[in-house]
C-alpha atoms as a PDB file:
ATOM      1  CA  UNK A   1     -16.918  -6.358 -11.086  1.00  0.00           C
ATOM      2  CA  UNK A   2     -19.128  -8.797  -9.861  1.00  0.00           C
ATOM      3  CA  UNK A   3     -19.873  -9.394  -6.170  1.00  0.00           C
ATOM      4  CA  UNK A   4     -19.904 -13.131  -5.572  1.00  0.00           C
ATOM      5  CA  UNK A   5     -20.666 -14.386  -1.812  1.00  0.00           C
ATOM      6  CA  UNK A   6     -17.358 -15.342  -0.140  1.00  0.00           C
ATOM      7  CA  UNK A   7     -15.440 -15.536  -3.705  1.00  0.00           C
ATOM      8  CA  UNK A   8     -11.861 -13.995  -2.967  1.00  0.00           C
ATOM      9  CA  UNK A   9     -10.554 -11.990  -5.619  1.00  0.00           C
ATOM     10  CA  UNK A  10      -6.943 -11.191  -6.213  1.00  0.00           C
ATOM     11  CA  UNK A  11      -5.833  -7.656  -8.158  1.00  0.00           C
ATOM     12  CA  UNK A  12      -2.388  -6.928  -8.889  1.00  0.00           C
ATOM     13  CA  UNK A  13      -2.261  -3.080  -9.142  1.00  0.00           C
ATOM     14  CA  UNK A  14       1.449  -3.048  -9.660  1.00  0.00           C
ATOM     15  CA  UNK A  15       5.124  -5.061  -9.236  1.00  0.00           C
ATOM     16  CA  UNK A  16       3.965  -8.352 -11.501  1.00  0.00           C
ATOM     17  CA  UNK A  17       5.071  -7.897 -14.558  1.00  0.00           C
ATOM     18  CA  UNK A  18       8.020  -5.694 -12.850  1.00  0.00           C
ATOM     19  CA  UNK A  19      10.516  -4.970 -10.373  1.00  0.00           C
ATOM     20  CA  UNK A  20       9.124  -2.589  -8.023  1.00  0.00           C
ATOM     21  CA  UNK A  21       5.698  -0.721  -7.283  1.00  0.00           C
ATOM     22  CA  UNK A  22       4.386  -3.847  -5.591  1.00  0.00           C
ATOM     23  CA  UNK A  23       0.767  -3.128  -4.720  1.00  0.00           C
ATOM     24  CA  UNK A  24      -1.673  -6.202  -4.702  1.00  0.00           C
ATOM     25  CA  UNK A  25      -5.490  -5.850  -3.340  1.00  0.00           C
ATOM     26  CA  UNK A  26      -7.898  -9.127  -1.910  1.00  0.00           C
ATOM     27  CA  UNK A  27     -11.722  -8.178  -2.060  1.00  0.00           C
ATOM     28  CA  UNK A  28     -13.793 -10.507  -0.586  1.00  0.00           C
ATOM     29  CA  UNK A  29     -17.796  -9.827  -0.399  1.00  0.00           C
ATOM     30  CA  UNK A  30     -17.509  -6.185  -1.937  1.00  0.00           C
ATOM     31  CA  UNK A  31     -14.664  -5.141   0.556  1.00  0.00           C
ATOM     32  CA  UNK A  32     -10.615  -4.897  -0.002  1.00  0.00           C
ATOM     33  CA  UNK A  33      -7.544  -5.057   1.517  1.00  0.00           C
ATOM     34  CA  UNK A  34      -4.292  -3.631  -0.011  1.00  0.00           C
ATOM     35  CA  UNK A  35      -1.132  -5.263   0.150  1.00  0.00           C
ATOM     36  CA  UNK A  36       2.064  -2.966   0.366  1.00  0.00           C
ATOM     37  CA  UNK A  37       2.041   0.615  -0.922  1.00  0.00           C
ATOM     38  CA  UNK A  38       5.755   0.184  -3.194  1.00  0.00           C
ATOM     39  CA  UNK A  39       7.202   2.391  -6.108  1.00  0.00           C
ATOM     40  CA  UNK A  40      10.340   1.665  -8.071  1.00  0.00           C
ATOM     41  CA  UNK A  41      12.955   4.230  -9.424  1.00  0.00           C
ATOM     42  CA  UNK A  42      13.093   5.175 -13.228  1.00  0.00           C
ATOM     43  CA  UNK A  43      15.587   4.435 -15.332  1.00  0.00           C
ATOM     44  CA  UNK A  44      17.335   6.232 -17.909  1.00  0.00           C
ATOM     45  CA  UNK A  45      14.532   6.019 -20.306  1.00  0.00           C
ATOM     46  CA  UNK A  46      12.803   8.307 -18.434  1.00  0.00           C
ATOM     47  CA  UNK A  47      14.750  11.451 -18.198  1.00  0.00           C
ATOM     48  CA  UNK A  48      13.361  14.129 -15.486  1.00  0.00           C
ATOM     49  CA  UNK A  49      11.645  11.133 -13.581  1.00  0.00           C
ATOM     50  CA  UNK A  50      13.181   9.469 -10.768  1.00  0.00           C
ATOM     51  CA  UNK A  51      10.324   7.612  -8.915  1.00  0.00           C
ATOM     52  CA  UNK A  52       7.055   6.132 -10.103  1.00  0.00           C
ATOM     53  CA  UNK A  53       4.151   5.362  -7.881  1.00  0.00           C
ATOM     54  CA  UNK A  54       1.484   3.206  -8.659  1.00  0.00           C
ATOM     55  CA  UNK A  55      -2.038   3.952 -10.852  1.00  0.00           C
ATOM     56  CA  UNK A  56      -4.429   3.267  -7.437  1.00  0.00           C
ATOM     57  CA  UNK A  57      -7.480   4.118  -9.678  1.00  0.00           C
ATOM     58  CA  UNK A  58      -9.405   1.113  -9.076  1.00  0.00           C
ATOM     59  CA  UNK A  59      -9.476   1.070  -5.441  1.00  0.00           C
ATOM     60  CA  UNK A  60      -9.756   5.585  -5.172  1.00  0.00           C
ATOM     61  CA  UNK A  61     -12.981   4.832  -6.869  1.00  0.00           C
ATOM     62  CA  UNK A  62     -13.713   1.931  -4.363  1.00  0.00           C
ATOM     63  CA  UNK A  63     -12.700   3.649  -1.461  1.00  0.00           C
ATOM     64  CA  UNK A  64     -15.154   3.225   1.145  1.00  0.00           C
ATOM     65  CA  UNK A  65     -14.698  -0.797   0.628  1.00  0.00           C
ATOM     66  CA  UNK A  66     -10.770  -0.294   1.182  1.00  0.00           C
ATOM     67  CA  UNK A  67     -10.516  -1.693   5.131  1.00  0.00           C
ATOM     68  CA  UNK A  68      -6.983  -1.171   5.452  1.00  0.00           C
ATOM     69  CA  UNK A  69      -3.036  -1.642   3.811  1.00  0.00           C
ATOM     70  CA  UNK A  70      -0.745  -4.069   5.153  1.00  0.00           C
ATOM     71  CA  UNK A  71       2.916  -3.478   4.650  1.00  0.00           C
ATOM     72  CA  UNK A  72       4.908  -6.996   4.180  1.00  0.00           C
ATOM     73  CA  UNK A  73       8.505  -5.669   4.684  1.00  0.00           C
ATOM     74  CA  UNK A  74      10.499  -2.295   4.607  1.00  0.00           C
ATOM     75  CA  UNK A  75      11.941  -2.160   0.885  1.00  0.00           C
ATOM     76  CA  UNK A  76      10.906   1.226  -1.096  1.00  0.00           C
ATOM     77  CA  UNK A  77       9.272  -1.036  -4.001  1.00  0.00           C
ATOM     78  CA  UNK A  78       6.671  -2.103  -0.711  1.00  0.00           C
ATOM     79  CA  UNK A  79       6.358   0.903   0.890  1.00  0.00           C
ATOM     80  CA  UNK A  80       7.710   3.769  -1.025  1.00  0.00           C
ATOM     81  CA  UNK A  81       4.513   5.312  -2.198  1.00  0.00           C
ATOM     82  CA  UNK A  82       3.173   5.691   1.449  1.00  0.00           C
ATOM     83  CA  UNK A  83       4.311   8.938   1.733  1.00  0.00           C
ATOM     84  CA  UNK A  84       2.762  10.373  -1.687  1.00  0.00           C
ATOM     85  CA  UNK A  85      -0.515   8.299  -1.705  1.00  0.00           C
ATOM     86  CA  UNK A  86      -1.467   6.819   1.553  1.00  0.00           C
ATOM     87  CA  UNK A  87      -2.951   9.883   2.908  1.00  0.00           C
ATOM     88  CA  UNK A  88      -5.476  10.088   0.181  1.00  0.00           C
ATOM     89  CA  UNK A  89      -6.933   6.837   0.859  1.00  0.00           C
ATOM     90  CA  UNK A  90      -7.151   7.329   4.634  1.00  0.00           C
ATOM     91  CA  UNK A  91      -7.177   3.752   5.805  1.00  0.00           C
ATOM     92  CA  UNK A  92      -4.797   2.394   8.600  1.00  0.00           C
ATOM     93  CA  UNK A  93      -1.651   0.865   7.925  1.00  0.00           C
ATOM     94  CA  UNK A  94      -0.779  -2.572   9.229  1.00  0.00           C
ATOM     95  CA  UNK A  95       2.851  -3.566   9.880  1.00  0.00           C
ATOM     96  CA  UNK A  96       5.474  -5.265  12.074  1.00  0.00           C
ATOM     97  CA  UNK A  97       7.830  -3.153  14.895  1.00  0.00           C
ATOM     98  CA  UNK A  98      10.478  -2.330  12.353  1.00  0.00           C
ATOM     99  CA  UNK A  99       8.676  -1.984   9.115  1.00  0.00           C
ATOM    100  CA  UNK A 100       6.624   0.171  10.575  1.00  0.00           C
ATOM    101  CA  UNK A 101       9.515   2.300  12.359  1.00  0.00           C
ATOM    102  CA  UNK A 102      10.501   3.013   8.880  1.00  0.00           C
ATOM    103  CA  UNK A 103       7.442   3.880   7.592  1.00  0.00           C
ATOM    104  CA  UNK A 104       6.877   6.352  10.468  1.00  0.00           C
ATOM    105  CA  UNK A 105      10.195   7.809   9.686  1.00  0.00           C
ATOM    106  CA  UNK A 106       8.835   8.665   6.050  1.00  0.00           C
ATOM    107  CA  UNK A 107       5.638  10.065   7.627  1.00  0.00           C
ATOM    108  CA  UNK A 108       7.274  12.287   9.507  1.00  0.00           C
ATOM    109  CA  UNK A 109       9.688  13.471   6.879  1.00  0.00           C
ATOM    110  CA  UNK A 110       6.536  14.168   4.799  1.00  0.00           C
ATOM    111  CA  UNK A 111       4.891  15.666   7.622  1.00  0.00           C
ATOM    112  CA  UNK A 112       2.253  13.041   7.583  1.00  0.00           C
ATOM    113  CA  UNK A 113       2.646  11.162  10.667  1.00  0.00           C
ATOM    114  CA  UNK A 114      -0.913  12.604  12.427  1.00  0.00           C
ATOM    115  CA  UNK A 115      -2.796  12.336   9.135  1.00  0.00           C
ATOM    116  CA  UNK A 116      -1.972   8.678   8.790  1.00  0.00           C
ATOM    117  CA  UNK A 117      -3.408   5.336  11.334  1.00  0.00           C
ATOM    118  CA  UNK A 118      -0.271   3.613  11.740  1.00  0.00           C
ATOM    119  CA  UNK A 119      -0.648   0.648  13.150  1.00  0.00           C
ATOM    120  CA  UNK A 120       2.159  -2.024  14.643  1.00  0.00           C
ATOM    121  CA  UNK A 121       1.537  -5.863  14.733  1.00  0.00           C
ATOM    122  CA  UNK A 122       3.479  -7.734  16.840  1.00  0.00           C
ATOM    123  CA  UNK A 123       6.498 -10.039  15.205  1.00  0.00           C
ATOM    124  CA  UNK A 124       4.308 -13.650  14.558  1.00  0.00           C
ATOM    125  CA  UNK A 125       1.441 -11.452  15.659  1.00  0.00           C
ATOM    126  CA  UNK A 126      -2.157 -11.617  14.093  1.00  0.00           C
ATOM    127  CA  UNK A 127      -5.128  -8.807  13.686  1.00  0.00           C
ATOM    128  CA  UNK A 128      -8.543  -8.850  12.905  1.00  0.00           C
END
């Protein structure tokens, strides 16, 4: 990809063209931020499977430019695939009070709740 001064790019790595698996990055001058970590649930075409997390390729291989993830709301297709893959991109999360009381509930189910920066932003709150 190109690396145009101040030219914001939008990448939809999942949840378009589909219900669920919502992740969406915005790079700006050679750095990017993701935008909810979802997965969605198989369906009956799919026997064996019952959850399918998003193809993060693009950004693994960018992931020193990754600055953080921030979580819109609580729904599994937005933050469903935080326990599975957020640990391997070892960013901080970004969320309000109770979206991110239900994230750290799935951290610590998974065991993950010292490996991943968890971070809560106040209700009409900003961050930098």
């Amino acid at each position: 990809m190109s690396k145009t001064k101040n030219e914001l790019l939008f990448l939809a790595l999942g949840g378009s063209a589909e219900i669920g698996m919502n992740v969406n990055l915005y790079g700006c001058d050679g750095k990017w931020v993701m935008v909810d970590l979802g997965m969605t649930f198989a369906d009956p075409g799919y026997p064996g499977i019952d959850l399918i997390l998003p193809d993060l390729e693009f950004i693994e291989k960018r992931a020193d430019d990754l600055l953080g993830i921030v979580l819109t709301h609580g729904h599994e297709d937005h933050i469903g695939a935080i326990p599975y893959l957020a640990g391997d991109l070892d960013v901080p999360l970004y969320a309000t009070p109770f979206t991110a009381g239900l994230i750290r509930r799935k951290l610590e189910e998974a065991g993950l709740e010292s490996e991943v920066e968890l971070n809560i932003i106040p209700n009409e709150g900003c961050f930098e």
